[in-house]
Protein backbone atom coordinates (compact mmCIF):
# COMPACT_ATOMS: atom_id res chain seq x y z
CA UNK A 1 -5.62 -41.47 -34.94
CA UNK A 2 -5.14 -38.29 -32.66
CA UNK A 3 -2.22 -37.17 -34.69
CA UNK A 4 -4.76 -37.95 -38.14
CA UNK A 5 -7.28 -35.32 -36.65
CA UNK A 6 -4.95 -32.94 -34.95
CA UNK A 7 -3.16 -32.47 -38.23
CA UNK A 8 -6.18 -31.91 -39.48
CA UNK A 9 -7.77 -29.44 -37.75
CA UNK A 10 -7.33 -25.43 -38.51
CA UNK A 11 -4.79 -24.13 -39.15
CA UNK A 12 -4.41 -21.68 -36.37
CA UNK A 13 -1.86 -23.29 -33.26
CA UNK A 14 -2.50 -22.84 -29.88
CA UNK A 15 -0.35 -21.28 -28.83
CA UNK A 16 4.34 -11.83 -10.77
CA UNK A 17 0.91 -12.97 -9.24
CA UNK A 18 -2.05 -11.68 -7.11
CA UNK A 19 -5.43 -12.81 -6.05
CA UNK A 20 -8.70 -15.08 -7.59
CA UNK A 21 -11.65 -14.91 -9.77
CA UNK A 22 -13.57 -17.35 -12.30
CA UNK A 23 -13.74 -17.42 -16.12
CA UNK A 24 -15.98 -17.23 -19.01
CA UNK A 25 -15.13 -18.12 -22.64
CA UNK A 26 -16.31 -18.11 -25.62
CA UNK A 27 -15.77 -20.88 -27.43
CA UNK A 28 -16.17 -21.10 -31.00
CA UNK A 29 -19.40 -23.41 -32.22
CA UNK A 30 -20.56 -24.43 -36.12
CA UNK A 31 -20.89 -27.82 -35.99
CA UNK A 32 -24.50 -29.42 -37.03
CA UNK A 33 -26.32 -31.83 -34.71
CA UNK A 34 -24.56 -34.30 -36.82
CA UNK A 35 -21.06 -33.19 -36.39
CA UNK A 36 -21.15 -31.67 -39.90
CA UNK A 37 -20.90 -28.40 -40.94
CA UNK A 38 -19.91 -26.13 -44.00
CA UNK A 39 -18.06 -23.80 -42.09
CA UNK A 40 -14.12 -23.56 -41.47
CA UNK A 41 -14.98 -23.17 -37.71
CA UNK A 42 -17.25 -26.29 -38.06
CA UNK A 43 -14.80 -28.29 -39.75
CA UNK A 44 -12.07 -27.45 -36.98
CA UNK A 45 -14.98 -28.29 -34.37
CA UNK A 46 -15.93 -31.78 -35.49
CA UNK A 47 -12.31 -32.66 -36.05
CA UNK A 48 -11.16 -31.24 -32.48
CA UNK A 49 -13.99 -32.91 -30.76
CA UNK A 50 -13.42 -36.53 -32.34
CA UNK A 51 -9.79 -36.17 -31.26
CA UNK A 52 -11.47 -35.14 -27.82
CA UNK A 53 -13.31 -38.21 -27.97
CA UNK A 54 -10.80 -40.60 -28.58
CA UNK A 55 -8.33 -38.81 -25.76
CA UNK A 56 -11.73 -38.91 -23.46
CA UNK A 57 -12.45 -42.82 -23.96
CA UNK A 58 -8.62 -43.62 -23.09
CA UNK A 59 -9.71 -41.34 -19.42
CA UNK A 60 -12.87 -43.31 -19.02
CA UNK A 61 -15.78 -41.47 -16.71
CA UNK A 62 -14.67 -38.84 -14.66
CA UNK A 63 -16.43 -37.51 -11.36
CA UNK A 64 -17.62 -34.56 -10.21
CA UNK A 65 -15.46 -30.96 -10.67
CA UNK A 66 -16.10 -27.54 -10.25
CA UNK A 67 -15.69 -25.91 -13.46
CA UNK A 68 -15.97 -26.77 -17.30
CA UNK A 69 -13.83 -29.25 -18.60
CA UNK A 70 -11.13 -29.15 -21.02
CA UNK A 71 -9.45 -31.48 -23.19
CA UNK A 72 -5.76 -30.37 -23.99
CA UNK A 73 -4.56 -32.25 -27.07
CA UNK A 74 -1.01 -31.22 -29.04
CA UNK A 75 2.17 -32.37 -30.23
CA UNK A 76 6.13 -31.83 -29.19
CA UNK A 77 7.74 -31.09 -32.48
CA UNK A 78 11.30 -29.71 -33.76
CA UNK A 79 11.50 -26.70 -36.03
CA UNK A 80 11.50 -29.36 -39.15
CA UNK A 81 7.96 -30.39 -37.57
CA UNK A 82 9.23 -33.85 -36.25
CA UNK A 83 8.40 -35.43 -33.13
CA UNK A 84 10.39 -35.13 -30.38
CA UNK A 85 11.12 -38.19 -28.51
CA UNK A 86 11.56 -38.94 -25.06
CA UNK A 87 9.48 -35.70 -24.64
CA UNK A 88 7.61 -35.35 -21.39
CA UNK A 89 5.01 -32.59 -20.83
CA UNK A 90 4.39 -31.01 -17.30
CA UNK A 91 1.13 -28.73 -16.32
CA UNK A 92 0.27 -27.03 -13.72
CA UNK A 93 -2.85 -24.40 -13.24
CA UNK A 94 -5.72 -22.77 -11.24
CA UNK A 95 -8.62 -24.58 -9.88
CA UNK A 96 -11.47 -22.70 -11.15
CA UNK A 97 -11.49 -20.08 -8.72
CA UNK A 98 -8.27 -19.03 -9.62
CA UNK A 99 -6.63 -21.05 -6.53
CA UNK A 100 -2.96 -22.97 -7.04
CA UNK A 101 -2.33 -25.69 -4.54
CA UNK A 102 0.75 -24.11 -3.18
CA UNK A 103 2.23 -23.33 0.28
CA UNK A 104 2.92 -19.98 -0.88
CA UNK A 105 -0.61 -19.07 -2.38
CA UNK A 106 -2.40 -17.25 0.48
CA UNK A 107 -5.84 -18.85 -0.74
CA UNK A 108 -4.97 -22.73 -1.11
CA UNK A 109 -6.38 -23.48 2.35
CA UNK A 110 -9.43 -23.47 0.26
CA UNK A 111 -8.45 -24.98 -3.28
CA UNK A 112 -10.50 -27.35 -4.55
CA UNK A 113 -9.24 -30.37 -3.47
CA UNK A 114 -11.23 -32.96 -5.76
CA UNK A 115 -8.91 -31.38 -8.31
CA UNK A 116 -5.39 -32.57 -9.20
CA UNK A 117 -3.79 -29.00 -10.35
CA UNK A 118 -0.37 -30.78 -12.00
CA UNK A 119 -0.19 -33.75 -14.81
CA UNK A 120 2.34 -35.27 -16.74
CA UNK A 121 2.02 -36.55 -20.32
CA UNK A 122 4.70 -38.60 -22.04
CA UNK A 123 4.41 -38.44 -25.88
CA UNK A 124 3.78 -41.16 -28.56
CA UNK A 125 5.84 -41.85 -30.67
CA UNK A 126 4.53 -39.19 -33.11
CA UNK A 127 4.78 -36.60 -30.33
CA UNK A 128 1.14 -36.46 -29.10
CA UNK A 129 0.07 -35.59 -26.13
CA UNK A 130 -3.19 -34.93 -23.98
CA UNK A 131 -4.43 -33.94 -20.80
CA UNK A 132 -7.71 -33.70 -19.69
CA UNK A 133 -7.91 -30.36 -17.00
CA UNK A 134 -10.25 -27.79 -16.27
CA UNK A 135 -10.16 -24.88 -17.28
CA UNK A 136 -7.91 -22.26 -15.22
CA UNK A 137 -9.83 -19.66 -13.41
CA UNK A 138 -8.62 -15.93 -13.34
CA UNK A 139 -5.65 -15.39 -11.30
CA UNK A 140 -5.51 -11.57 -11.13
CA UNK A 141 -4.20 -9.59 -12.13
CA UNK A 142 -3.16 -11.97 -14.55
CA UNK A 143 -5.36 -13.49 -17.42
CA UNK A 144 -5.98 -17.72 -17.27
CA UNK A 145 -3.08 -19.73 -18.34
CA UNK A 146 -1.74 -23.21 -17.61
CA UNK A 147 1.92 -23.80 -17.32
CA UNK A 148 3.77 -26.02 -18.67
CA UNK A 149 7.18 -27.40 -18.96
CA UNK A 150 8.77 -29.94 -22.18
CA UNK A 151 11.49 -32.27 -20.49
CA UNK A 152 14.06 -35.32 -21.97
CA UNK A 153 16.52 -37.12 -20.80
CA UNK A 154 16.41 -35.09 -17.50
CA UNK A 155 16.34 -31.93 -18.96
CA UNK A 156 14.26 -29.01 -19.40
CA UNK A 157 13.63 -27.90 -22.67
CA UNK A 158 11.06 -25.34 -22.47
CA UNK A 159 9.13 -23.60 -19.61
CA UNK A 160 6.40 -21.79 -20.46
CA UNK A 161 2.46 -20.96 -20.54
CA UNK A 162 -0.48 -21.01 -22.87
CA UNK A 163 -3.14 -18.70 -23.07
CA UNK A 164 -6.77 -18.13 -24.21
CA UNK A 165 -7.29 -16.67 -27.43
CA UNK A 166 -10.64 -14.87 -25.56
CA UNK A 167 -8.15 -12.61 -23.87
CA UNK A 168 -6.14 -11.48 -26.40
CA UNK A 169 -7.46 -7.58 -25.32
CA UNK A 170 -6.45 -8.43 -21.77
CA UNK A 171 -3.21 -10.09 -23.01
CA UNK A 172 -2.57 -6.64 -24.73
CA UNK A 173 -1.49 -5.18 -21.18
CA UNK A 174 -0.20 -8.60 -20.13
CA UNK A 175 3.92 -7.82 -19.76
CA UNK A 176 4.86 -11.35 -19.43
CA UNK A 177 3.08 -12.59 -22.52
CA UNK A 178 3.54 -9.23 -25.01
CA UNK A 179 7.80 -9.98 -23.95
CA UNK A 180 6.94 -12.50 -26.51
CA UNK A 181 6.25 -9.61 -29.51
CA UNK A 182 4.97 -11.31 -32.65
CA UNK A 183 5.33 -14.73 -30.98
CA UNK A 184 2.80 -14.46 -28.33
CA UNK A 185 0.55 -15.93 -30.72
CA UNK A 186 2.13 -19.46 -30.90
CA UNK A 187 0.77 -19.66 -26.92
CA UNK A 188 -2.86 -19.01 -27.31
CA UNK A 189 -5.36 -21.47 -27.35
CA UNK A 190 -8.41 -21.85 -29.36
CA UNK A 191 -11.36 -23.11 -27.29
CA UNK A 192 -13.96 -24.89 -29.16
CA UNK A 193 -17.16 -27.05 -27.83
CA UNK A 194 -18.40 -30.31 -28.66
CA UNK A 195 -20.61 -32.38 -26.72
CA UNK A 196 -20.60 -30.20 -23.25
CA UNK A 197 -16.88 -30.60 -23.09
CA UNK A 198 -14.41 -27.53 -24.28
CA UNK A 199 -11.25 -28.92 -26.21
CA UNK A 200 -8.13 -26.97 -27.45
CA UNK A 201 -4.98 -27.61 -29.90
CA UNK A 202 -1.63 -26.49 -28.26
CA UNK A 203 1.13 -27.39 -30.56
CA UNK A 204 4.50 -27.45 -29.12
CA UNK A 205 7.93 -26.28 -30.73
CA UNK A 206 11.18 -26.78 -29.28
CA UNK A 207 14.02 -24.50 -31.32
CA UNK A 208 15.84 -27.85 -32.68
CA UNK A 209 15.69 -29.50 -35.68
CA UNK A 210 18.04 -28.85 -38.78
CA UNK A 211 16.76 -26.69 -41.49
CA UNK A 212 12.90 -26.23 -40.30
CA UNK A 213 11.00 -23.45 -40.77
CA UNK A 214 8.45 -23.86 -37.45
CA UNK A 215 8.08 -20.80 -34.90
CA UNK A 216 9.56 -22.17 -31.51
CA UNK A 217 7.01 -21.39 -28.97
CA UNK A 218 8.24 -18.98 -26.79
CA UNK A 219 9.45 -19.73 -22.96
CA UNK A 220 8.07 -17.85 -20.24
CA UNK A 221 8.73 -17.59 -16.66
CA UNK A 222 7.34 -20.55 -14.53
CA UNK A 223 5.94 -18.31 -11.68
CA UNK A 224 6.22 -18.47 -8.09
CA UNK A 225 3.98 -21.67 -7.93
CA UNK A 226 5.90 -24.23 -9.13
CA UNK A 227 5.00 -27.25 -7.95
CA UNK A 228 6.66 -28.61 -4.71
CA UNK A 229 5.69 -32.04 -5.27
CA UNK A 230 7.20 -34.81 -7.84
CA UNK A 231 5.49 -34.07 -11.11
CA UNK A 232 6.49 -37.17 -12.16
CA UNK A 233 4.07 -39.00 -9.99
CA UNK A 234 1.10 -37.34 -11.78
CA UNK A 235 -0.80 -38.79 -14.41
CA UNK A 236 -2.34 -37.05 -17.75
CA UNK A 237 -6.02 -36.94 -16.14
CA UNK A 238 -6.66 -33.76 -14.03
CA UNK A 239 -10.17 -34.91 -13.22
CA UNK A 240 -11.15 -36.97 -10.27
CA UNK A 241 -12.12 -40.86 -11.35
């Protein structure tokens, strides 16, 4: 299952704006023709990309996009590591050029708009969740990040944003992300590639939960592009079909 693999994998959670640019990462490799591989970073590839591959065959084919694409995969868990139910995940991002579709975002007259920018993702009953996206491009003077919101019952849990783990010496000078100190890390995301397609862990923790030990992921501000549509009317797939 995706919650088999995701527990799995390594060890290491993922975990005011101006104008556009596009992205380059660096994803981490190791894995063997044949999926295998000695390595720790080959080991955390081939399990990542079969959890990629079983989120990918519940999207099906997707068209044509502008940019490389990236399967987000994670859980919604308390501070005792159980799932939270009910939980509902919103994104929203950059197309690749760094372009929100906003009224307020002087470029979106030319977003891409064979991209969906927001998704929703309700949880499984182990607290899984996926989204296949893009990745964001460079918004500067800020470094990529999708945002994302955990809702129940109504209610907002947690707003927030993840990061890339390529641009952690960026992130260094970044004031909304080092307001996190130490806790930063729990929003980066490690990229890693398998099969043309770049896939990432982002473990969720909401600060409930009696006697657990977790890290809650920090909140962070949700930005002067939050969407102005109903999120709730978006699926998990980014990508057009």
């Amino acid at each position: 299952t995706i919650l088999a693999l995701l527990m799995a994998a390594c060890s290491g959670d993922g975990a005011a704006d101006g104008g556009a640019g596009t992205t380059t990462t660096t994803p981490t490799t190791g894995a063997t023709a044949d999926g295998a591989s000695p390595t720790a970073a080959g080991a955390a590839v081939a399990e990542l990309g079969d959890a990629a591959d079983a989120a990918l065959a519940a999207f099906g084919p997707a068209g044509a996009i502008d940019g490389e694409v990236l399967v987000l995969v994670g859980r919604v868990v308390d501070r005792a590591g159980s799932p939270v139910a009910g939980a509902v995940v919103e994104i929203w991002q950059t197309d690749t050029q760094g372009v929100y579709d906003h009224p307020d975002d002087p470029g979106t007259a030319s977003r891409d708009r064979s991209f969906q920018f927001f998704g929703t993702a309700a949880v499984d009953e182990e607290g899984v969740y996926s989204f296949r996206t893009i990745l964001p491009g460079r918004y500067e003077p800020r470094p990529p990040h999708i945002h994302f919101k955990v809702k129940a019952g109504g209610a907002t849990l947690l707003t927030s944003q993840f990061y890339f783990s390529d641009d952690t010496a960026e992130l260094a000078g970044e004031a909304l992300f080092t307001a996190a100190g130490a806790d930063g890390e729990e929003l980066l995301l490690q990229l890693y590639e398998r099969d043309d397609v770049l896939v990432a862990r982002g473990t969720i923790v909401l600060a409930t939960g009696e006697g657990g030990e977790l890290t809650p992921t920090p909140s962070q501000a949700e930005g002067p592009y939050y969407p102005v549509v109903d999120l709730g009317a978006y699926d998990n797939d980014l990508l057009p079909g």
